[in-house]
Protein backbone atom coordinates (compact mmCIF):
# COMPACT_ATOMS: atom_id res chain seq x y z
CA UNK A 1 -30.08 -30.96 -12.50
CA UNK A 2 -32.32 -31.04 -9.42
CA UNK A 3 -33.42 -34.98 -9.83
CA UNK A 4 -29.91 -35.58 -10.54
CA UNK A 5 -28.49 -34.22 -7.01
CA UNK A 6 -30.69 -35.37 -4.62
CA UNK A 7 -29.31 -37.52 -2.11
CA UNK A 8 -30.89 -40.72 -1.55
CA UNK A 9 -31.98 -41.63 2.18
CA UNK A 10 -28.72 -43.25 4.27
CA UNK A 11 -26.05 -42.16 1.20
CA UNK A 12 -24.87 -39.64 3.69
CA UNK A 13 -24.30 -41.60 6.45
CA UNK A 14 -23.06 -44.49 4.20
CA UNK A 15 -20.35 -43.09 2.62
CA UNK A 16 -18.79 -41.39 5.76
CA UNK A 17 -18.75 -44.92 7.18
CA UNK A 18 -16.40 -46.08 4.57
CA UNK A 19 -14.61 -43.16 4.41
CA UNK A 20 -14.15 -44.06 8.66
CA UNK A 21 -12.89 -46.92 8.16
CA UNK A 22 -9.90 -45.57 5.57
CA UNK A 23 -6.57 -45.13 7.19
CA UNK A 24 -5.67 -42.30 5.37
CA UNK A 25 -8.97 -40.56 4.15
CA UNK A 26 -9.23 -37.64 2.06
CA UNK A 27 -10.88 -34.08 2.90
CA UNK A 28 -12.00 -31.78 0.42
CA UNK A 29 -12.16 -27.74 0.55
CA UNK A 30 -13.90 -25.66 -1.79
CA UNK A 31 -14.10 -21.72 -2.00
CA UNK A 32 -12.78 -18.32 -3.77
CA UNK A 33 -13.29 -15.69 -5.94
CA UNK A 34 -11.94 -13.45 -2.61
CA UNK A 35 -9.53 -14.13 -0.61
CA UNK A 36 -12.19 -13.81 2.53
CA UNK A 37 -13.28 -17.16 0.50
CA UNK A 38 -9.71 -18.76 0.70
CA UNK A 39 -7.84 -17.95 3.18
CA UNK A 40 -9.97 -19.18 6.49
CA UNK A 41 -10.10 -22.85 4.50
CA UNK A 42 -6.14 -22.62 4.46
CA UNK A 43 -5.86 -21.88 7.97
CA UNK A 44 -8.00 -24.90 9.22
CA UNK A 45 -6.02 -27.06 6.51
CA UNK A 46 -2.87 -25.75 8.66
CA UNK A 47 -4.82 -26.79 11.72
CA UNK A 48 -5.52 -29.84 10.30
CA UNK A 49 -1.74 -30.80 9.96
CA UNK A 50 -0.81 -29.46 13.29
CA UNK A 51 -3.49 -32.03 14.88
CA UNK A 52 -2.02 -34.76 13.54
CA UNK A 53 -3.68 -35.23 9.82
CA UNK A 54 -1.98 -37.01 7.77
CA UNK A 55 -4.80 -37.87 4.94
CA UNK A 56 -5.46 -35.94 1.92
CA UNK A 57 -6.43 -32.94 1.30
CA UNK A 58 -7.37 -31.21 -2.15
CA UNK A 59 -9.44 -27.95 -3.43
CA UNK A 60 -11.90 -27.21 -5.82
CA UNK A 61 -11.53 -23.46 -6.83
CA UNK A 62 -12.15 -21.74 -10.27
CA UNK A 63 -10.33 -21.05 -12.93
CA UNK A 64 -9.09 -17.41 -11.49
CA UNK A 65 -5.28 -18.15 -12.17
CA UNK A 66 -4.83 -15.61 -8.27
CA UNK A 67 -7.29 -18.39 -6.08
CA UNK A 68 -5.20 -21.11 -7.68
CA UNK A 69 -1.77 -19.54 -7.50
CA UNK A 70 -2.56 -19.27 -3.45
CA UNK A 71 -4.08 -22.58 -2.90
CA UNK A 72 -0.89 -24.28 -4.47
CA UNK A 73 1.51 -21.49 -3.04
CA UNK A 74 0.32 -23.14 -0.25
CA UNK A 75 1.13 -26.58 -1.05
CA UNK A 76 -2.46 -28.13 -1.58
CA UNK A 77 -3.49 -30.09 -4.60
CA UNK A 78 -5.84 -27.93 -6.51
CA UNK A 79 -8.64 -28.87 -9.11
CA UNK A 80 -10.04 -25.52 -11.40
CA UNK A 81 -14.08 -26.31 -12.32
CA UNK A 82 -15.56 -23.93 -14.54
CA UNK A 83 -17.91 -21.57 -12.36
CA UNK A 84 -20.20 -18.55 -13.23
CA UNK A 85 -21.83 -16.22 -10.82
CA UNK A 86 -25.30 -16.32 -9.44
CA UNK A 87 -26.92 -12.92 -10.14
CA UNK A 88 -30.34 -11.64 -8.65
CA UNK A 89 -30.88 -8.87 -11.36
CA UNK A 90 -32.16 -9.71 -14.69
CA UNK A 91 -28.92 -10.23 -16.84
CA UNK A 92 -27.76 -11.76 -20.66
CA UNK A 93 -24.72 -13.47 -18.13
CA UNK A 94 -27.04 -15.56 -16.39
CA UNK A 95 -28.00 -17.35 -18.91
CA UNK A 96 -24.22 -18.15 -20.28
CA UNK A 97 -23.01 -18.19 -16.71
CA UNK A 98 -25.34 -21.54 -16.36
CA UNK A 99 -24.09 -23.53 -18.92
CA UNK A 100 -20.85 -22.55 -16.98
CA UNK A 101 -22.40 -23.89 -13.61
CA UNK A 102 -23.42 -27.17 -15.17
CA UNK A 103 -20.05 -27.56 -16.37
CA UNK A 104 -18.75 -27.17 -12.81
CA UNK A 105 -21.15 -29.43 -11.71
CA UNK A 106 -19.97 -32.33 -13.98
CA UNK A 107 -16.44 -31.34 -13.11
CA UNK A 108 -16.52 -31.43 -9.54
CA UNK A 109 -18.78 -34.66 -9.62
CA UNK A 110 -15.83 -36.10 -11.88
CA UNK A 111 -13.08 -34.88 -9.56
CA UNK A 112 -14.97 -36.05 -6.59
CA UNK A 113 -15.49 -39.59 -7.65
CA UNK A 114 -11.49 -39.90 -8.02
CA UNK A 115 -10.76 -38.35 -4.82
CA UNK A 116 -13.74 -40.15 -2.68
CA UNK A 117 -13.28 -37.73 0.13
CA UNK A 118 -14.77 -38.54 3.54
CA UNK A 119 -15.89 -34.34 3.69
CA UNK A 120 -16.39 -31.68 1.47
CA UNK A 121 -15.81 -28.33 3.44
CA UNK A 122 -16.87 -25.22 1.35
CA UNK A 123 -15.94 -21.51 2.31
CA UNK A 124 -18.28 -20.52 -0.23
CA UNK A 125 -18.04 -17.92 -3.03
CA UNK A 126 -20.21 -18.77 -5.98
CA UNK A 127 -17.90 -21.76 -7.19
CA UNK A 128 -18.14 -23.99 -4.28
CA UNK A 129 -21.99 -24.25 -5.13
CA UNK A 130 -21.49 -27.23 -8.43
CA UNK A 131 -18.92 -29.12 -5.80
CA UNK A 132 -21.83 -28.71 -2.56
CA UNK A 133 -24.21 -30.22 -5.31
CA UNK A 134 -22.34 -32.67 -6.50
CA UNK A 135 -20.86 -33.92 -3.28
CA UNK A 136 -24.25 -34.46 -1.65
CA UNK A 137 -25.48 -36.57 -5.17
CA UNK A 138 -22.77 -38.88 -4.27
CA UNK A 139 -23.32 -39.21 -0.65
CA UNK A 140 -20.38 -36.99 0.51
CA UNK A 141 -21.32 -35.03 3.95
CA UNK A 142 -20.49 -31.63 3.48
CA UNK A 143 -20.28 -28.71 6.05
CA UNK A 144 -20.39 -25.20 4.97
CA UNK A 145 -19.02 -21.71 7.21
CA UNK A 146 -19.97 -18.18 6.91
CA UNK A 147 -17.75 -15.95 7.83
CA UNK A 148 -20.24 -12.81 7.90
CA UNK A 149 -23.07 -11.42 9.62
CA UNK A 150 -25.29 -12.52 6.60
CA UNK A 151 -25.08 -15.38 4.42
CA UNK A 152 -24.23 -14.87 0.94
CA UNK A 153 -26.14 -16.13 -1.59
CA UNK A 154 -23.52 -19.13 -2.09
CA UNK A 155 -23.77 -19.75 1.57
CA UNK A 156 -27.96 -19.90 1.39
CA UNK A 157 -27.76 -22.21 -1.33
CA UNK A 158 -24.96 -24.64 -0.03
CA UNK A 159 -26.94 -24.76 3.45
CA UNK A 160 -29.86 -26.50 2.24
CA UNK A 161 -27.78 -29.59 1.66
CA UNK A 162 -24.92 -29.54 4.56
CA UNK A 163 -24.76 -31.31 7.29
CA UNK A 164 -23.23 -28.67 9.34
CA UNK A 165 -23.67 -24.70 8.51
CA UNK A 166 -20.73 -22.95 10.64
CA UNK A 167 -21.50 -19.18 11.50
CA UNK A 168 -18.90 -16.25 12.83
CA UNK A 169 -21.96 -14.73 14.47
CA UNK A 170 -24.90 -16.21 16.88
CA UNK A 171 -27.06 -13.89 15.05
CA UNK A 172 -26.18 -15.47 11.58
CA UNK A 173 -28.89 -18.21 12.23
CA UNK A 174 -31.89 -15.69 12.09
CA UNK A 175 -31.20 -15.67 8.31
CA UNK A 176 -31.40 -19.68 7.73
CA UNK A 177 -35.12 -21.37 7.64
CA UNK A 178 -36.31 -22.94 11.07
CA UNK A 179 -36.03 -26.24 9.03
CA UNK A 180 -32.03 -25.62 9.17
CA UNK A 181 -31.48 -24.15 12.80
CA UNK A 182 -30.50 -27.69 14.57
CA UNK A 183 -27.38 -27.88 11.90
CA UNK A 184 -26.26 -24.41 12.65
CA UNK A 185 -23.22 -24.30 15.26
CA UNK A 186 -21.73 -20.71 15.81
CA UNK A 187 -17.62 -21.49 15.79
CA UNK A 188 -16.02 -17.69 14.85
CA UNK A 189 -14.19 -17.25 11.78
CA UNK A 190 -10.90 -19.41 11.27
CA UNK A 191 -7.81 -17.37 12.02
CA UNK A 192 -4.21 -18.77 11.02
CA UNK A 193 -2.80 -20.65 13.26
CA UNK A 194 0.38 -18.76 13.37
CA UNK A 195 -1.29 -15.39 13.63
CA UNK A 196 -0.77 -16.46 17.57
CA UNK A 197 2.64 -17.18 17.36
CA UNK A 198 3.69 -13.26 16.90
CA UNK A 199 6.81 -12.17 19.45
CA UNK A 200 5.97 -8.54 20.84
CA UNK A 201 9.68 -8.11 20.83
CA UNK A 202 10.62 -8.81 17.51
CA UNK A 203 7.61 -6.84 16.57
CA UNK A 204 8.87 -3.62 18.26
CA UNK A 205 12.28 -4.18 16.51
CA UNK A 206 11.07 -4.61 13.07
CA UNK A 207 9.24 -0.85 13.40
CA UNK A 208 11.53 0.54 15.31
CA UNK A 209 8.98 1.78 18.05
CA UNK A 210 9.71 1.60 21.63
CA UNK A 211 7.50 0.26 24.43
CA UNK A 212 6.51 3.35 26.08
CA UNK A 213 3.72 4.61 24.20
CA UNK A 214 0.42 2.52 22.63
CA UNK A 215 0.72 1.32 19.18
CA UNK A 216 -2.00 1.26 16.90
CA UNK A 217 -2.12 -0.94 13.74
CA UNK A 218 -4.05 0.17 10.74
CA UNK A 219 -5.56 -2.29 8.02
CA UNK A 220 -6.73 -1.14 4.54
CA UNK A 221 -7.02 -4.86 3.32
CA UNK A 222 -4.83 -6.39 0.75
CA UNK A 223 -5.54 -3.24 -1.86
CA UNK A 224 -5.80 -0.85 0.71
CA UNK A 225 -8.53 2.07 1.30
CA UNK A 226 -8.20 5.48 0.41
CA UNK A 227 -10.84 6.78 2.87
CA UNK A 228 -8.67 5.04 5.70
CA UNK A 229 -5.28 6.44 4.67
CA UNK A 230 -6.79 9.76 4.39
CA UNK A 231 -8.25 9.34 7.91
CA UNK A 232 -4.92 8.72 9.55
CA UNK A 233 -2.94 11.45 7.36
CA UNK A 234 -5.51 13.56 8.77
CA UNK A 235 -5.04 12.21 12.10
CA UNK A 236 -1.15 11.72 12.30
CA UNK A 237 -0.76 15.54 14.11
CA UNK A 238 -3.38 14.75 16.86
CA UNK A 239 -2.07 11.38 17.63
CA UNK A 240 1.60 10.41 17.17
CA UNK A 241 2.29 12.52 20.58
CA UNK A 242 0.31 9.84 22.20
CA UNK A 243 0.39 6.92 19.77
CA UNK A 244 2.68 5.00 17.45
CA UNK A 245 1.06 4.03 14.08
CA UNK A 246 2.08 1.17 11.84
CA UNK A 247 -0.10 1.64 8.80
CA UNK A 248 -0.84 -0.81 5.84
CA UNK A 249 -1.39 1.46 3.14
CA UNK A 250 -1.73 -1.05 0.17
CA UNK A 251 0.92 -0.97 -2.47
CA UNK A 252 -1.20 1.19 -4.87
CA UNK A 253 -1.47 4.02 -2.91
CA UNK A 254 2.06 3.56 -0.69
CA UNK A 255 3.86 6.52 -2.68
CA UNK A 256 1.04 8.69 -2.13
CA UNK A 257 1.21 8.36 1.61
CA UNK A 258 4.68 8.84 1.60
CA UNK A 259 4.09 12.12 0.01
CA UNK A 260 1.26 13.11 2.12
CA UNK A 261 3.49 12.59 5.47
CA UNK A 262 3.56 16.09 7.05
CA UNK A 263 7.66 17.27 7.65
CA UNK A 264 7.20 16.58 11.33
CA UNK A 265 9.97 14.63 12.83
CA UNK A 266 7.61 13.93 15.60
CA UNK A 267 5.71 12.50 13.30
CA UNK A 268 7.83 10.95 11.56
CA UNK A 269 9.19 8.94 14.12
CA UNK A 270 5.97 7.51 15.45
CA UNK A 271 4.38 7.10 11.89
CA UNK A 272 5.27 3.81 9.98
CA UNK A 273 3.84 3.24 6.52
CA UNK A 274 3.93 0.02 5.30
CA UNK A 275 2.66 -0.85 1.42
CA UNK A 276 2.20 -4.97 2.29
CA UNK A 277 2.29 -6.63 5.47
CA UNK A 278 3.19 -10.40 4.86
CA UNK A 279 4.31 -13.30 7.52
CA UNK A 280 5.59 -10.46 9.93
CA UNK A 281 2.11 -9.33 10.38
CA UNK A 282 1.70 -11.78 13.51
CA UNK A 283 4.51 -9.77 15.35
CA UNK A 284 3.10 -6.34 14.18
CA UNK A 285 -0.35 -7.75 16.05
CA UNK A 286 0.88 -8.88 18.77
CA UNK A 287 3.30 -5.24 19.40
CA UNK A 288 -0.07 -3.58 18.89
CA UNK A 289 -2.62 -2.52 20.82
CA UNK A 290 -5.57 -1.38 19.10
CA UNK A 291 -6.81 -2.54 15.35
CA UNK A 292 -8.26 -0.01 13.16
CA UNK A 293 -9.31 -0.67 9.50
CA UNK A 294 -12.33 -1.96 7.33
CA UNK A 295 -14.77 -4.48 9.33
CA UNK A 296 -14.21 -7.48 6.88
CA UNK A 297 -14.72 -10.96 8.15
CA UNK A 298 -10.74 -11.37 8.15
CA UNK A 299 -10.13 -8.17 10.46
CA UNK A 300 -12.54 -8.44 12.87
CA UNK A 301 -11.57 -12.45 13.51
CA UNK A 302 -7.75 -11.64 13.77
CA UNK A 303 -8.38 -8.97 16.08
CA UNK A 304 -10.63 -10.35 18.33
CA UNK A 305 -9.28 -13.54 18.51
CA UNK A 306 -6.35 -12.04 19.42
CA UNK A 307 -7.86 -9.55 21.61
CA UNK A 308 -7.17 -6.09 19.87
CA UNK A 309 -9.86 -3.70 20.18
CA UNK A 310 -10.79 -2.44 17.10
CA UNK A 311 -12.19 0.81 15.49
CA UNK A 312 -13.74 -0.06 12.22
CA UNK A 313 -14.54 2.23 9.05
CA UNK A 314 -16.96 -0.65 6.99
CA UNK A 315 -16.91 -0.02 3.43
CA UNK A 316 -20.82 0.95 2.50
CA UNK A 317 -22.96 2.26 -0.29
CA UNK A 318 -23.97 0.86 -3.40
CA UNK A 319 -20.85 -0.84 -4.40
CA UNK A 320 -21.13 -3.46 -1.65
CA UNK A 321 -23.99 -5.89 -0.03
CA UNK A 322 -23.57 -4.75 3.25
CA UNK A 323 -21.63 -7.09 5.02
CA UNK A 324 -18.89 -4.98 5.95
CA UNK A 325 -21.50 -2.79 8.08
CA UNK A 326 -23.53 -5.69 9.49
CA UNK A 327 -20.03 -7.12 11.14
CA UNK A 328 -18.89 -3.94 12.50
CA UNK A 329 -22.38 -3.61 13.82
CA UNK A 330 -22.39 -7.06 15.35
CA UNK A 331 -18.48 -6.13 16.81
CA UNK A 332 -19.89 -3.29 18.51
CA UNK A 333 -22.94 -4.99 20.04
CA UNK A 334 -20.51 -7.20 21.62
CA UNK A 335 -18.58 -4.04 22.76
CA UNK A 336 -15.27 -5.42 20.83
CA UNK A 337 -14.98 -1.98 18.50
CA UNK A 338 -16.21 1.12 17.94
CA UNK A 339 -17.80 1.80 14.49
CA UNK A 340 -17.02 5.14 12.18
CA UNK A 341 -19.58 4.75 9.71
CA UNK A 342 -20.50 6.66 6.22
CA UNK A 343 -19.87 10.47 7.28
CA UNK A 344 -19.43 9.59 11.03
CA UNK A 345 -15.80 8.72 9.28
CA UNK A 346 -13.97 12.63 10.35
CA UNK A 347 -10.89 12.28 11.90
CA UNK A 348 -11.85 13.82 14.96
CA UNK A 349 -13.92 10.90 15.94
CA UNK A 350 -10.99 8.75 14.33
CA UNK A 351 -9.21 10.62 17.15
CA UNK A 352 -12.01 10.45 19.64
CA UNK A 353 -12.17 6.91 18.84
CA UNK A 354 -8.13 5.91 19.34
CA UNK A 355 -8.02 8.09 22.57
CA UNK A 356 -10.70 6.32 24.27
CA UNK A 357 -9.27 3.17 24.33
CA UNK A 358 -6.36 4.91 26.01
CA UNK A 359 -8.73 4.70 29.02
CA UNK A 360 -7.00 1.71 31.04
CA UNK A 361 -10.70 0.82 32.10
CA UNK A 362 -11.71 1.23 29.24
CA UNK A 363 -9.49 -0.43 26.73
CA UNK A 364 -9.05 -3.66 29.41
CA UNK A 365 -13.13 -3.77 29.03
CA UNK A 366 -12.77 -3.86 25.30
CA UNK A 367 -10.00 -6.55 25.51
CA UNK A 368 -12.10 -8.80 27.32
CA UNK A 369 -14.89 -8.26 25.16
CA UNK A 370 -12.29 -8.92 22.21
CA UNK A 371 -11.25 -12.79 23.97
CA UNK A 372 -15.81 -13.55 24.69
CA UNK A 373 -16.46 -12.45 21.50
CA UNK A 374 -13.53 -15.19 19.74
CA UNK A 375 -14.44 -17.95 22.10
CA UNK A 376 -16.62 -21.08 20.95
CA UNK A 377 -18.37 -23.32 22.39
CA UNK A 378 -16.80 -25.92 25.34
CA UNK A 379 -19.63 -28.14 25.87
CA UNK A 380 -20.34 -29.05 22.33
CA UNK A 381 -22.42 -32.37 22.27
CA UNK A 382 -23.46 -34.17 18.59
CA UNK A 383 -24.99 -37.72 18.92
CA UNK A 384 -24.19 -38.08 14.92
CA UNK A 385 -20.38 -37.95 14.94
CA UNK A 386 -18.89 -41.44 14.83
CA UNK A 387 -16.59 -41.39 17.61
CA UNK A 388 -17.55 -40.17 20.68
CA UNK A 389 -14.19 -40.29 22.04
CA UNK A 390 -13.29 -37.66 19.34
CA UNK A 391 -16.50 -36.02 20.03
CA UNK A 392 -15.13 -35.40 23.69
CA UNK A 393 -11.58 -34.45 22.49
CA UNK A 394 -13.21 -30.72 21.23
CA UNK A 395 -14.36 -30.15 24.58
CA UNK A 396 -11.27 -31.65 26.69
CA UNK A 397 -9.15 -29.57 24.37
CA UNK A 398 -10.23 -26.43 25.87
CA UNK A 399 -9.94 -24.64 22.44
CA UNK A 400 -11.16 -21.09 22.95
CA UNK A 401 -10.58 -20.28 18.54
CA UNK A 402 -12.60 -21.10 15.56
CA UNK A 403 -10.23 -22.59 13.80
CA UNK A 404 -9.18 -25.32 16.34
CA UNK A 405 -12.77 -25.75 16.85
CA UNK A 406 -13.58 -26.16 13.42
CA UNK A 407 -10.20 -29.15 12.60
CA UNK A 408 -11.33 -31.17 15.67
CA UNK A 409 -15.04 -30.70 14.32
CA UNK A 410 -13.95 -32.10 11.13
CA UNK A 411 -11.98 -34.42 12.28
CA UNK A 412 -14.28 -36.23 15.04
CA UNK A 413 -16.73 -36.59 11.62
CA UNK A 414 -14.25 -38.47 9.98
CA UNK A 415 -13.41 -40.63 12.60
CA UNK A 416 -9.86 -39.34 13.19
CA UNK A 417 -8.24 -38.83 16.61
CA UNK A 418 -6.23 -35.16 17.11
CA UNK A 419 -3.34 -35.00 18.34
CA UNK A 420 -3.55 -33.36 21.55
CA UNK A 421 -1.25 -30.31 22.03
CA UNK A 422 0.19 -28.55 24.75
């Protein structure tokens, strides 16, 4: 497959010229297998629109019937590839998981040839490696992000063909060869556009808190996390006569919270349990004050890019690569969140943790570090993008989030102008 994929000198260049000079040209996004793999592609595909983008835009995704059910829930043409997993340990799958990557390969070439896309964007996740391939064997320029501290293996192998590799962190681009350090831009982690669009007021209605004491929001991710709901039962007695606490519990372990609430009316008033948060979660944010949960890539974005200091619990141990615990790291460093790791995880330093940021100094100095930490860079220069006009736009814009960084990035490749917006 290798002689097959490589890209022939000017093919790159070549076809994003005639994909320039179509009116309406398409964009491609590939990515899943998590929904840390979809969702940040959906948000800049929502940026996308609200700049002005009228082209195309499609997704290559497995066959997972969840990653396709939210790409099309969210109204975007989606094309299933077959896709198998890239394991480093000796395993019997790896060798029927190939045919399975070939297969993608084919598919993705086929489904790319019909849709002659001026970019391929991948999120990663192992099956936006056979679309990657395939895009740069037909002269497709492709940019790949990382949301994490460290790349993933998808991410490693994507990079060695892309045009652009987009990191969350600065310190991302120690991992990459020196060979691939000039294509490396550090833009954040896309955030949903409407994530900013949260009303404090309505917030503070739909919990039922008042304004007179902090409220802290607590994330277990879309499953939820036992070890954080038992940290905040554990914590409700110490805290709700200081705090209010809305609490995403995850709808498999919601009726054992409820159970678990002590018969405190106190308590009980300032404690609010909630199994799924859905479109209200941008008014819960923006009510809060402080984010606690795990240090995923999708927490830590949303919270500093909307400038919540956080207190993170990253999952760790053997059932995970580490990510989790290199992000909450990296938050820290930046002095955006304070970090409860392994058995560091008590609830008194869960309490220790909340009432420090009641600090006014303190919690203002976090804030700030929150809004540095989400900005990206204003004086962004590339001599390779088509239009310089374009070029200029992401630095006129004075766009301080990834994922209005990332649209106009895409964008000024393909030649398009952005709307500008107030």
């Amino acid at each position: 497959m290798s002689a097959e994929i490589a890209a022939q000198p000017g093919e790159t260049q070549h076809a994003a010229t005639q994909a320039g000079a179509n009116a309406q040209p398409c964009i491609v996004f590939t990515g899943g297998g998590t929904g840390g793999h979809i969702y940040p592609g959906l948000a800049v595909i929502d940026e996308l629109r609200r700049l002005g983008f009228t082209g195309r835009i499609a997704w290559i995704g497995s066959e997972k019937e969840l990653d396709r059910s939210i790409v099309a829930g969210h109204g975007i043409e989606y094309f299933a590839i077959p896709s198998g997993k890239f394991r480093r340990e000796i395993s019997f799958q790896n060798l029927t998981d190939l045919g399975r990557i070939v297969a993608g390969y084919f598919r993705a070439k086929s489904v790319l040839k019909m849709l002659r896309p001026a970019l391929l964007f991948s999120k990663g996740g192992y099956v936006s490696v056979p679309p990657c391939r395939a895009a740069t064997a037909l002269g497709i320029p492709v940019f790949t992000h990382e949301s994490d501290a460290s790349p993933g293996l998808a991410t490693r192998l994507n990079s060695a063909h892309a045009e652009r590799i987009l990191t969350s962190w600065e310190d991302t681009a120690r991992f990459f060869p020196q060979s691939l350090r000039s294509r490396i831009i550090r833009t954040g982690n896309p955030t949903r556009p409407d994530l900013f669009e949260g009303d404090k007021a309505r917030g503070l209605k739909l919990l039922g808190f008042s304004d007179d004491r902090p409220i802290l929001f607590v994330l277990g991710g879309s499953q939820g996390a036992k070890e954080v709901n038992r940290l905040v039962l554990s914590s409700l007695s110490r805290l709700c006569p200081t705090v209010q606490i809305v609490h995403q519990t995850g709808q498999a372990h919601y009726e054992d919270v409820l159970h678990a609430i002590p018969d405190d009316p106190a308590i009980r008033a300032a404690y609010r349990p909630l199994a799924y948060v859905g479109k209200e979660i941008a008014d819960i944010y923006a009510a809060s004050d402080i984010v606690a949960g795990r240090a995923g890539a999708g927490t830590v974005w949303e919270a500093a890019s909307l400038g919540k200091p956080m207190i993170l619990i990253p999952l760790s141990g053997t059932g995970t690569r580490g990510d989790q615990v290199e992000n909450a790291a990296l938050a820290s460093k930046a002095d955006a969140a304070i970090v409860l790791e392994g058995d560091k995880a008590t609830p008194e330093a869960f309490v220790a943790a909340v009432q420090s940021f009641l600090n006014p100094e303190a919690y203002s100095a976090a804030v700030n570090a929150c809004r540095k930490l989400a900005q990206v860079p204003h004086d962004f220069a590339d001599p390779n993008l088509q239009s310089l006009d374009v070029a200029n736009s992401i630095n006129n814009a004075g766009s301080q989030h990834a994922t209005e960084f990332i649209a106009r990035l895409i964008l000024a490749r393909i030649g398009w102008r952005a709307k500008e917006t107030q």
